[in-house]
N, C-alpha and C. Protein backbone atom coordinates (compact mmCIF):
# COMPACT_ATOMS: atom_id res chain seq x y z
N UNK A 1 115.56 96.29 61.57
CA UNK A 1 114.98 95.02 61.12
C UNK A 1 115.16 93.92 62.16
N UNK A 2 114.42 93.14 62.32
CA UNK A 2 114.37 91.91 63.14
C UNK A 2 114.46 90.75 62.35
N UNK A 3 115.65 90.02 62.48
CA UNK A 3 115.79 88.62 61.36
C UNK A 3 116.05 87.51 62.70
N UNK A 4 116.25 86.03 62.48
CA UNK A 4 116.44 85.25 63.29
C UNK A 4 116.87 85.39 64.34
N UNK A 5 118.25 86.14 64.35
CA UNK A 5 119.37 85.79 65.25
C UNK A 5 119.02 87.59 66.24
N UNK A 6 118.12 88.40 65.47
CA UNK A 6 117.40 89.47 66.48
C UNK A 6 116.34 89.60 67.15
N UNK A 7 115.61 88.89 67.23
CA UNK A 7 114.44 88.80 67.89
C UNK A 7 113.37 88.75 66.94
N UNK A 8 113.38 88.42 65.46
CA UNK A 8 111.76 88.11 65.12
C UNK A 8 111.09 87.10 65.45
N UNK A 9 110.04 87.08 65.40
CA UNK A 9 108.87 85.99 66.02
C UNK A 9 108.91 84.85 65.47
N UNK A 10 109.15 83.73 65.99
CA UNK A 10 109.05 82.66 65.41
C UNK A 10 107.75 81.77 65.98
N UNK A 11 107.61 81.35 64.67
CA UNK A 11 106.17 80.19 64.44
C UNK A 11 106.35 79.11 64.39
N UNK A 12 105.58 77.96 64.82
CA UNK A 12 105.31 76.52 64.35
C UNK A 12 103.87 77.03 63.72
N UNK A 13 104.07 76.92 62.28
CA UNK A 13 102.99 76.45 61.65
C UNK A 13 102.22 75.25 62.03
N UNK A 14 100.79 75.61 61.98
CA UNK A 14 99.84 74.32 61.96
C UNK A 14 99.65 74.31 63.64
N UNK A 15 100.56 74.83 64.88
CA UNK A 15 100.41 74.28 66.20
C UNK A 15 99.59 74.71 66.68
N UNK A 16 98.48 75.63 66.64
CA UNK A 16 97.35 76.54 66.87
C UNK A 16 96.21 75.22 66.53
N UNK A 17 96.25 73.65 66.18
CA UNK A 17 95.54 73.12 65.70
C UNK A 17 95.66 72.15 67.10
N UNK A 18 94.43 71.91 67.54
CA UNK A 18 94.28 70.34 68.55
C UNK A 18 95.26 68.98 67.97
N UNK A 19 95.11 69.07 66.34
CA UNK A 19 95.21 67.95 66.39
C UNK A 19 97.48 67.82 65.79
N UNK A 20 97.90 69.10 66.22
CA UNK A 20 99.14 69.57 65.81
C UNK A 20 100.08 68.61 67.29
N UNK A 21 101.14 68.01 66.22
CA UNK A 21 102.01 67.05 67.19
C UNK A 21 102.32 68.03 68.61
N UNK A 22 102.59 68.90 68.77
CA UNK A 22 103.26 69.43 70.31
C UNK A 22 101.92 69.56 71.00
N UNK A 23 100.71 69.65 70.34
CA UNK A 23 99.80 69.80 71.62
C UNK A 23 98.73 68.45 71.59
N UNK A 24 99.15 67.58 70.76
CA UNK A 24 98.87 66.06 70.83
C UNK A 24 99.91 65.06 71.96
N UNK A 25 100.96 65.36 71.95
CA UNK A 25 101.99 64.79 73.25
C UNK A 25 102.54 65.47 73.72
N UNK A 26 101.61 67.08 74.02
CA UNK A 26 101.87 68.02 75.62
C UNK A 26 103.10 68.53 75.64
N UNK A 27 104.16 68.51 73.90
CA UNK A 27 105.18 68.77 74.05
C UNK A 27 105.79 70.21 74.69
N UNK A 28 106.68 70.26 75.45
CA UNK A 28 107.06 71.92 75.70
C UNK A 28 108.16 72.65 75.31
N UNK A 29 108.26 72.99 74.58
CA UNK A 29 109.10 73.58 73.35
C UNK A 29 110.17 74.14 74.22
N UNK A 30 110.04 74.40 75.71
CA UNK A 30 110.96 74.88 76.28
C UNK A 30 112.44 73.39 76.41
N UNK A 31 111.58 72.33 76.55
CA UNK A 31 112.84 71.26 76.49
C UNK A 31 112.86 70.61 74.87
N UNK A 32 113.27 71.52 74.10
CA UNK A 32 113.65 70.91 73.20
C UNK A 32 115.36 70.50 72.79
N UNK A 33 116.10 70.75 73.86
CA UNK A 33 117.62 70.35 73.70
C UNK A 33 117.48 68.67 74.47
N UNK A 34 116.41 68.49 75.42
CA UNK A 34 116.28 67.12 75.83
C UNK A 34 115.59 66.47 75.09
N UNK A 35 114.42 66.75 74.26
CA UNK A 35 113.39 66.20 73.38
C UNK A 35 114.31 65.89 72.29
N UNK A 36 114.87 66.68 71.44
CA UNK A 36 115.08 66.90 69.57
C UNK A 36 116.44 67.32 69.57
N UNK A 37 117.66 67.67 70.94
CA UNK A 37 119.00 67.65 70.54
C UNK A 37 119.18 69.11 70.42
N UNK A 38 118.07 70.12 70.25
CA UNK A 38 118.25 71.58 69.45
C UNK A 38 117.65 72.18 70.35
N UNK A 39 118.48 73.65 70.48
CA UNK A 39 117.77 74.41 71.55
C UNK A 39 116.29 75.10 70.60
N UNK A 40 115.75 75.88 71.29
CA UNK A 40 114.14 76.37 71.04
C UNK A 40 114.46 77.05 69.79
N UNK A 41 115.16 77.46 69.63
CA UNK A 41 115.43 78.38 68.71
C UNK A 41 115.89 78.07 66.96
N UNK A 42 115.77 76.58 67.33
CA UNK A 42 115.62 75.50 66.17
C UNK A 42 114.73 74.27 66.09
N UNK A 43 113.66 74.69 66.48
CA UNK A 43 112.78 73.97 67.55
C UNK A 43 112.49 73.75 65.80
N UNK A 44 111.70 71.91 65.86
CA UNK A 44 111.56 71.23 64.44
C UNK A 44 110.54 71.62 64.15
N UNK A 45 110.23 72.37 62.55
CA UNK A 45 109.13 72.85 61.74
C UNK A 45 109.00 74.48 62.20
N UNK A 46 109.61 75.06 63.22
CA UNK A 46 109.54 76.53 63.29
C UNK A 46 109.94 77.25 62.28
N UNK A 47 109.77 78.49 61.81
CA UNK A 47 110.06 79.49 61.25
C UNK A 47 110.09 81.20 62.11
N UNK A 48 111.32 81.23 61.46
CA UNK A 48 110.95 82.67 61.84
C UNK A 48 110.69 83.82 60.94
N UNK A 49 109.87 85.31 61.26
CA UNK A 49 109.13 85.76 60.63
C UNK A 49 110.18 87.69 60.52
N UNK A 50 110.93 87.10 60.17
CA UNK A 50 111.32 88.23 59.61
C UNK A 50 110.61 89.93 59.12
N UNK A 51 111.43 90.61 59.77
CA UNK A 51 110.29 91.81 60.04
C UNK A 51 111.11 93.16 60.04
N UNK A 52 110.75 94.15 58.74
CA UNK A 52 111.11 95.75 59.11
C UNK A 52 110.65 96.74 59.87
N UNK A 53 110.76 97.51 60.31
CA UNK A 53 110.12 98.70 61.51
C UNK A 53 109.04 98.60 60.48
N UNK A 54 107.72 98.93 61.24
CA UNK A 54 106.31 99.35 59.88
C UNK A 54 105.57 98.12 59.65
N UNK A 55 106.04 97.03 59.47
CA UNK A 55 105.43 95.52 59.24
C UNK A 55 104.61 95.19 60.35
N UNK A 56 103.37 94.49 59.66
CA UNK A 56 102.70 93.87 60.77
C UNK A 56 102.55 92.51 60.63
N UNK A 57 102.58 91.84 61.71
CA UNK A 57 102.64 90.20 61.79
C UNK A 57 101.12 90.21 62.18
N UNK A 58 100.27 88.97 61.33
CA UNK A 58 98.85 88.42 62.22
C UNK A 58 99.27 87.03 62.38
N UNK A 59 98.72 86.34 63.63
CA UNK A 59 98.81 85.21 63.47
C UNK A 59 98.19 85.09 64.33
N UNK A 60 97.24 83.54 64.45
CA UNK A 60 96.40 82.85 65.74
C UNK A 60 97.13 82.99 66.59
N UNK A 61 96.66 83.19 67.82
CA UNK A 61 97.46 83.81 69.03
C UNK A 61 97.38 82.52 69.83
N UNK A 62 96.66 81.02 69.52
CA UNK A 62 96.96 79.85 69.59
C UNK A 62 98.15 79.48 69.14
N UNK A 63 98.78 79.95 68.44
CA UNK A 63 100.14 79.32 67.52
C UNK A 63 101.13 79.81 68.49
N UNK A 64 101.69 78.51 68.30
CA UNK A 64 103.14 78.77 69.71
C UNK A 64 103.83 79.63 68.71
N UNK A 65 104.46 80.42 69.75
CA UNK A 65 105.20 81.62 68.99
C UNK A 65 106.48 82.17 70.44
N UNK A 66 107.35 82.40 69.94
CA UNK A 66 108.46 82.37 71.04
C UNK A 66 109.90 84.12 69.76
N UNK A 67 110.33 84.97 70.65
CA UNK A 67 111.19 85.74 70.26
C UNK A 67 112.89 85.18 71.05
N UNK A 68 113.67 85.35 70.38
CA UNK A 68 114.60 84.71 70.91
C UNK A 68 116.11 86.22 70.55
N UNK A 69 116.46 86.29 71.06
CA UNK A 69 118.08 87.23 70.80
C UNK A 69 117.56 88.45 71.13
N UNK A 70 116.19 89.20 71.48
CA UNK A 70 115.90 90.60 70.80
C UNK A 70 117.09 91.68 72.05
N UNK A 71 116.72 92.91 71.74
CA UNK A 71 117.31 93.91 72.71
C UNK A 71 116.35 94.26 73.35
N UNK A 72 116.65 95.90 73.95
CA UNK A 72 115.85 96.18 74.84
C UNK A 72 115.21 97.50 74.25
N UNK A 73 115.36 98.00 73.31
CA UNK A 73 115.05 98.70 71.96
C UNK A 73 113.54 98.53 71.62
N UNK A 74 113.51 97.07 71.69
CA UNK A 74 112.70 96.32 70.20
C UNK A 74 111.27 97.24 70.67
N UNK A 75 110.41 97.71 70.08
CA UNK A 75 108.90 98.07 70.43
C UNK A 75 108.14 97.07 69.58
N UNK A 76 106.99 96.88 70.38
CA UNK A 76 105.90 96.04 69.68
C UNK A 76 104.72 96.56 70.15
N UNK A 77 103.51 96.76 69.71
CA UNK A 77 101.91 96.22 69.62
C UNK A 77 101.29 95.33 69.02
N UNK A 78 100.46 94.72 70.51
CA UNK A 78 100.08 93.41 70.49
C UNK A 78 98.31 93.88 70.61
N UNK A 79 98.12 93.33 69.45
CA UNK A 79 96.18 93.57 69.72
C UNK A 79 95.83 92.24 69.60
N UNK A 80 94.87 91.77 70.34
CA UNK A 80 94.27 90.19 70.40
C UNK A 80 92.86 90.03 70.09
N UNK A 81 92.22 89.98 69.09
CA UNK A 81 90.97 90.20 68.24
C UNK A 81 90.29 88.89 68.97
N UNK A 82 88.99 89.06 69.05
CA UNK A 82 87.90 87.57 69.21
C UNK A 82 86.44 88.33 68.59
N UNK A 83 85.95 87.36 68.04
CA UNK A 83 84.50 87.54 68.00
C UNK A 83 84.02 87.21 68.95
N UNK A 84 82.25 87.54 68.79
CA UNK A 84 81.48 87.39 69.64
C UNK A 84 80.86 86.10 69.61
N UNK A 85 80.66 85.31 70.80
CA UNK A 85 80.75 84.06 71.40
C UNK A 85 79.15 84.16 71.46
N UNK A 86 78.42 83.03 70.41
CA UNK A 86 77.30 82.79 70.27
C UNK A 86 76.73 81.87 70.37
N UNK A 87 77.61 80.47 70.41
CA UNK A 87 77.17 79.23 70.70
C UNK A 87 77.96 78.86 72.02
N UNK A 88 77.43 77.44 72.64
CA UNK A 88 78.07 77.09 73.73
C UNK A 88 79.48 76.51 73.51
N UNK A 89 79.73 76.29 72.39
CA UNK A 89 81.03 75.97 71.99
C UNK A 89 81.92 77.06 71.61
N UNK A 90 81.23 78.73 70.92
CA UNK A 90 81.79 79.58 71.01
C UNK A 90 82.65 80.02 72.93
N UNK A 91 81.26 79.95 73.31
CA UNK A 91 81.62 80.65 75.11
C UNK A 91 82.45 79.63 75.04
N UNK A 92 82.36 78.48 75.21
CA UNK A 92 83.64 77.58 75.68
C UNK A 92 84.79 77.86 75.55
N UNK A 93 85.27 78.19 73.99
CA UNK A 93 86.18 78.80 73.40
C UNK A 93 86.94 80.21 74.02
N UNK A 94 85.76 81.33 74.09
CA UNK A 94 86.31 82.26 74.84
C UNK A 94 86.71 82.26 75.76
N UNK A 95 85.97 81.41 76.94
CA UNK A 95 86.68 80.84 78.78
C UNK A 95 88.26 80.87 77.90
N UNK A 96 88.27 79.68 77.39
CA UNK A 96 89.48 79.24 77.27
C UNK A 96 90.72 80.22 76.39
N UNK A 97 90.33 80.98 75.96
CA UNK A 97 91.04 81.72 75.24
C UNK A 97 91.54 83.15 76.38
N UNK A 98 90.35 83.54 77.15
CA UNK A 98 90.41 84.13 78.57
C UNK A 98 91.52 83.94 79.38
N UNK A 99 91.24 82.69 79.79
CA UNK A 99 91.99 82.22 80.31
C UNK A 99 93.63 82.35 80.66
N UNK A 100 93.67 82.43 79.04
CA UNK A 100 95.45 82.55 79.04
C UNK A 100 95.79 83.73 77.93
N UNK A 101 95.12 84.10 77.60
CA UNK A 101 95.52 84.97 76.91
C UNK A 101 95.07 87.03 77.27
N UNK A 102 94.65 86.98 78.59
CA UNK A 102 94.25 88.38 78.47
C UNK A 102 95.17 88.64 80.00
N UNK A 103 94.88 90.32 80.84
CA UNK A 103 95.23 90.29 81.66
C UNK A 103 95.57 89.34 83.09
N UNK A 104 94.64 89.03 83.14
CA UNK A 104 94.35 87.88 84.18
C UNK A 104 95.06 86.82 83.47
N UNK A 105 95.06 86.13 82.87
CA UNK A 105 95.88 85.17 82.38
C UNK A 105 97.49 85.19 82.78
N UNK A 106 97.64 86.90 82.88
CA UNK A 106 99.06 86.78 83.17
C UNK A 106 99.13 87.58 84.53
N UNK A 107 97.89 87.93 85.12
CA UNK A 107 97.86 88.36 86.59
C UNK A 107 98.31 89.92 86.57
N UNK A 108 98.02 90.22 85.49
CA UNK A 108 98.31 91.88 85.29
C UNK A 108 97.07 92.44 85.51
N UNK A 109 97.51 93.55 86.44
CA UNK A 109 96.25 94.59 87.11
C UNK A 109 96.17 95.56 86.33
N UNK A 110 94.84 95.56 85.45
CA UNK A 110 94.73 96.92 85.12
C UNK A 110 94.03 98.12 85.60
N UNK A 111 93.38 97.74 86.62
CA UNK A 111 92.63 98.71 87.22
C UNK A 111 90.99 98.17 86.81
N UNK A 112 90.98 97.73 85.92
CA UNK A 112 89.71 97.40 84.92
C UNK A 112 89.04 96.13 84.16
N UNK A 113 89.78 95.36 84.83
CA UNK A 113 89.88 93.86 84.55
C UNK A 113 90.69 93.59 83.03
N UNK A 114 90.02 92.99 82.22
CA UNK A 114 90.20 93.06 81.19
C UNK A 114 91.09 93.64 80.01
N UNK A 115 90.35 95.15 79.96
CA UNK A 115 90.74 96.17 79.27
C UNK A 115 91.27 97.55 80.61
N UNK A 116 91.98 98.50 79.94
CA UNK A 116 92.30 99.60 80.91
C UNK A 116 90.93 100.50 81.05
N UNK A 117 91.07 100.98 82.12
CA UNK A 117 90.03 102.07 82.27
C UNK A 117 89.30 102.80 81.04
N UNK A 118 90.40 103.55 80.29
CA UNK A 118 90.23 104.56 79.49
C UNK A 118 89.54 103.92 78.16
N UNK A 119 89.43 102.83 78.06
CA UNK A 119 89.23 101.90 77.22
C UNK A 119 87.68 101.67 77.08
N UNK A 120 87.33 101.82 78.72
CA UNK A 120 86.09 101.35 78.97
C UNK A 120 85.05 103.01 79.07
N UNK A 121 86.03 104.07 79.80
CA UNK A 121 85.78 105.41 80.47
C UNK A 121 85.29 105.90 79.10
N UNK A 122 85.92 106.26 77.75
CA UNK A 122 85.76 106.41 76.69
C UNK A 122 84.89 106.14 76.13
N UNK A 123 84.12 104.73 76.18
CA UNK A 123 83.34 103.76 75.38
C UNK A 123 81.74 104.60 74.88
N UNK A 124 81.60 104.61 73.68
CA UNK A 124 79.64 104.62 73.45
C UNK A 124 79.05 103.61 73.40
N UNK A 125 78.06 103.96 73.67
CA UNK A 125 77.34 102.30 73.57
C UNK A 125 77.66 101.53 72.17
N UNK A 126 78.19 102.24 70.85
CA UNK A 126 78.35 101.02 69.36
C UNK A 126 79.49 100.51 70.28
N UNK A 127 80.62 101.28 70.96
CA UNK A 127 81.55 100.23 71.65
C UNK A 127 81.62 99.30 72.77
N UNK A 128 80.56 99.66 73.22
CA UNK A 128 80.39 98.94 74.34
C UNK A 128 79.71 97.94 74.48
N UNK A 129 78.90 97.60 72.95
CA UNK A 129 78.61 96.41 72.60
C UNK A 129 79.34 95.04 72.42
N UNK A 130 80.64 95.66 72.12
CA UNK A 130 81.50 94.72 71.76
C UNK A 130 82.89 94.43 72.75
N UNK A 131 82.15 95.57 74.09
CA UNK A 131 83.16 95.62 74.99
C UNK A 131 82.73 94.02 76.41
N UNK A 132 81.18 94.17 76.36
CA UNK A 132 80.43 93.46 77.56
C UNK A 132 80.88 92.22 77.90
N UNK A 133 80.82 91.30 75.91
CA UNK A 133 80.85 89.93 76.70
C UNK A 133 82.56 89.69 77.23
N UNK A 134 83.46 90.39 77.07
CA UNK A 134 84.86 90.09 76.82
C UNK A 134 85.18 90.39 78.50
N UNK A 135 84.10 91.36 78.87
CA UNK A 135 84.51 92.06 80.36
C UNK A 135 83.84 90.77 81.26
N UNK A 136 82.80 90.54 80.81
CA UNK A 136 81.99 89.48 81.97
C UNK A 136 82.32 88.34 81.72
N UNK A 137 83.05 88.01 80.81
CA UNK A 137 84.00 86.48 80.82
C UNK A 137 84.98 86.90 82.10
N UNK A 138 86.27 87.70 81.47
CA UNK A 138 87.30 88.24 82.36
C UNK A 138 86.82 87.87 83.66
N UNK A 139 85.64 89.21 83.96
CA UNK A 139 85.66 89.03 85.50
C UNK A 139 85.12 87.93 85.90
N UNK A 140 84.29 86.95 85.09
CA UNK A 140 83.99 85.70 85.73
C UNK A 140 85.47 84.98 86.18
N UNK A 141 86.08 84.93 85.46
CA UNK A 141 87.44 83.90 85.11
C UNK A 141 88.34 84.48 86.88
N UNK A 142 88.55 86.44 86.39
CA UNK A 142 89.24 86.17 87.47
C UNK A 142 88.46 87.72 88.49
N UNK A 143 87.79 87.17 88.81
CA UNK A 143 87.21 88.31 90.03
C UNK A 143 87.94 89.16 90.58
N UNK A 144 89.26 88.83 91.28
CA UNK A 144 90.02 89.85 92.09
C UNK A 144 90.89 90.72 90.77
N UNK A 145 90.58 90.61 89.43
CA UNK A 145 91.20 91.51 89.28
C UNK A 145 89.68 92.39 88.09
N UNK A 146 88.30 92.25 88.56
CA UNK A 146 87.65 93.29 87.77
C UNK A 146 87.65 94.37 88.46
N UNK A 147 86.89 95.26 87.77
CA UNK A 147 86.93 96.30 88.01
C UNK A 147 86.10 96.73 88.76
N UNK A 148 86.50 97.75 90.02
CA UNK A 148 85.66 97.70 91.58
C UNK A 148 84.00 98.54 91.07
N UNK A 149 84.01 99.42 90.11
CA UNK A 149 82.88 100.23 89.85
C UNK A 149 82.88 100.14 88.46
N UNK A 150 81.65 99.42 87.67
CA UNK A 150 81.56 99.53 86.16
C UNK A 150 80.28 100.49 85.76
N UNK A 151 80.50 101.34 85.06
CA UNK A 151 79.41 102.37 84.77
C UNK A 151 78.36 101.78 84.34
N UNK A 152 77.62 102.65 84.18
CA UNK A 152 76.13 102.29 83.78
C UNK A 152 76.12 101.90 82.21
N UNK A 153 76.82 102.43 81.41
CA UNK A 153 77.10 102.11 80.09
C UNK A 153 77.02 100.15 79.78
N UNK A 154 78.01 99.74 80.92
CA UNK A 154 78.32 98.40 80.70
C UNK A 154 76.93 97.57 81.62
């Protein structure tokens, strides 16, 4: 089990929102012993999300979220869901969600930009419908890390 003081995930409710106090005054949760007196790990309005082997956590992947105590044990899967970006305020959204939240965001090479090879190598066209716009954001965003040959599928 993962409880506070082991590494479960902790949330600020509501911070996934523009108009949520830490991303209204740029706060960074990393100085919260200089900000609020309390290290991160009592960071004001957080919760943590308590969790047995088998449990699954969803949450906006906008929502600051921080693990604190865990070991080297702990296993996780992380899947990061988006729809498909249909307005110019959708695409906007995706850049920005791109941005920081996929490989490139964290400068991890997969061979394939985006997604891993096998991901893409695998794909039928019902999947590869839903594979395109996520790949040609990516490689717009970060070029040196798409993928050198994309099949004819994509």
């Amino acid at each position: 089990p993962l409880t506070r003081d082991t590494g479960a995930v902790r949330l600020i409710p509501g911070s996934h929102r523009p108009d949520h106090f830490v991303r209204q005054e740029q706060i960074d949760v990393n100085n919260s012993i200089e900000l609020f007196g309390v290290p991160p790990t009592e960071f004001p309005g957080s919760i943590a999300v308590e969790t047995n082997p088998g449990d699954i956590v969803i949450f906006n992947h906008d929502l600051y979220h921080a693990s604190f105590g865990g070991g080297t044990r702990r296993r996780m899967f992380t899947m990061n869901c988006t729809r498909q970006a249909k307005t110019p305020e959708d695409l906007e959204m995706a850049h920005r969600y791109f941005s920081v939240h996929s490989p490139g965001g964290y400068n991890v090479k997969t061979g394939a930009g985006v997604f891993y090879s096998t991901m893409i190598d695998t794909a039928e066209k019902s999947r590869i419908i839903h594979l395109r716009q996520p790949i040609e954001i990516h490689d717009e965003l970060f070029p040196h890390l798409a993928r050198d040959v994309v099949g004819d599928a994509i």
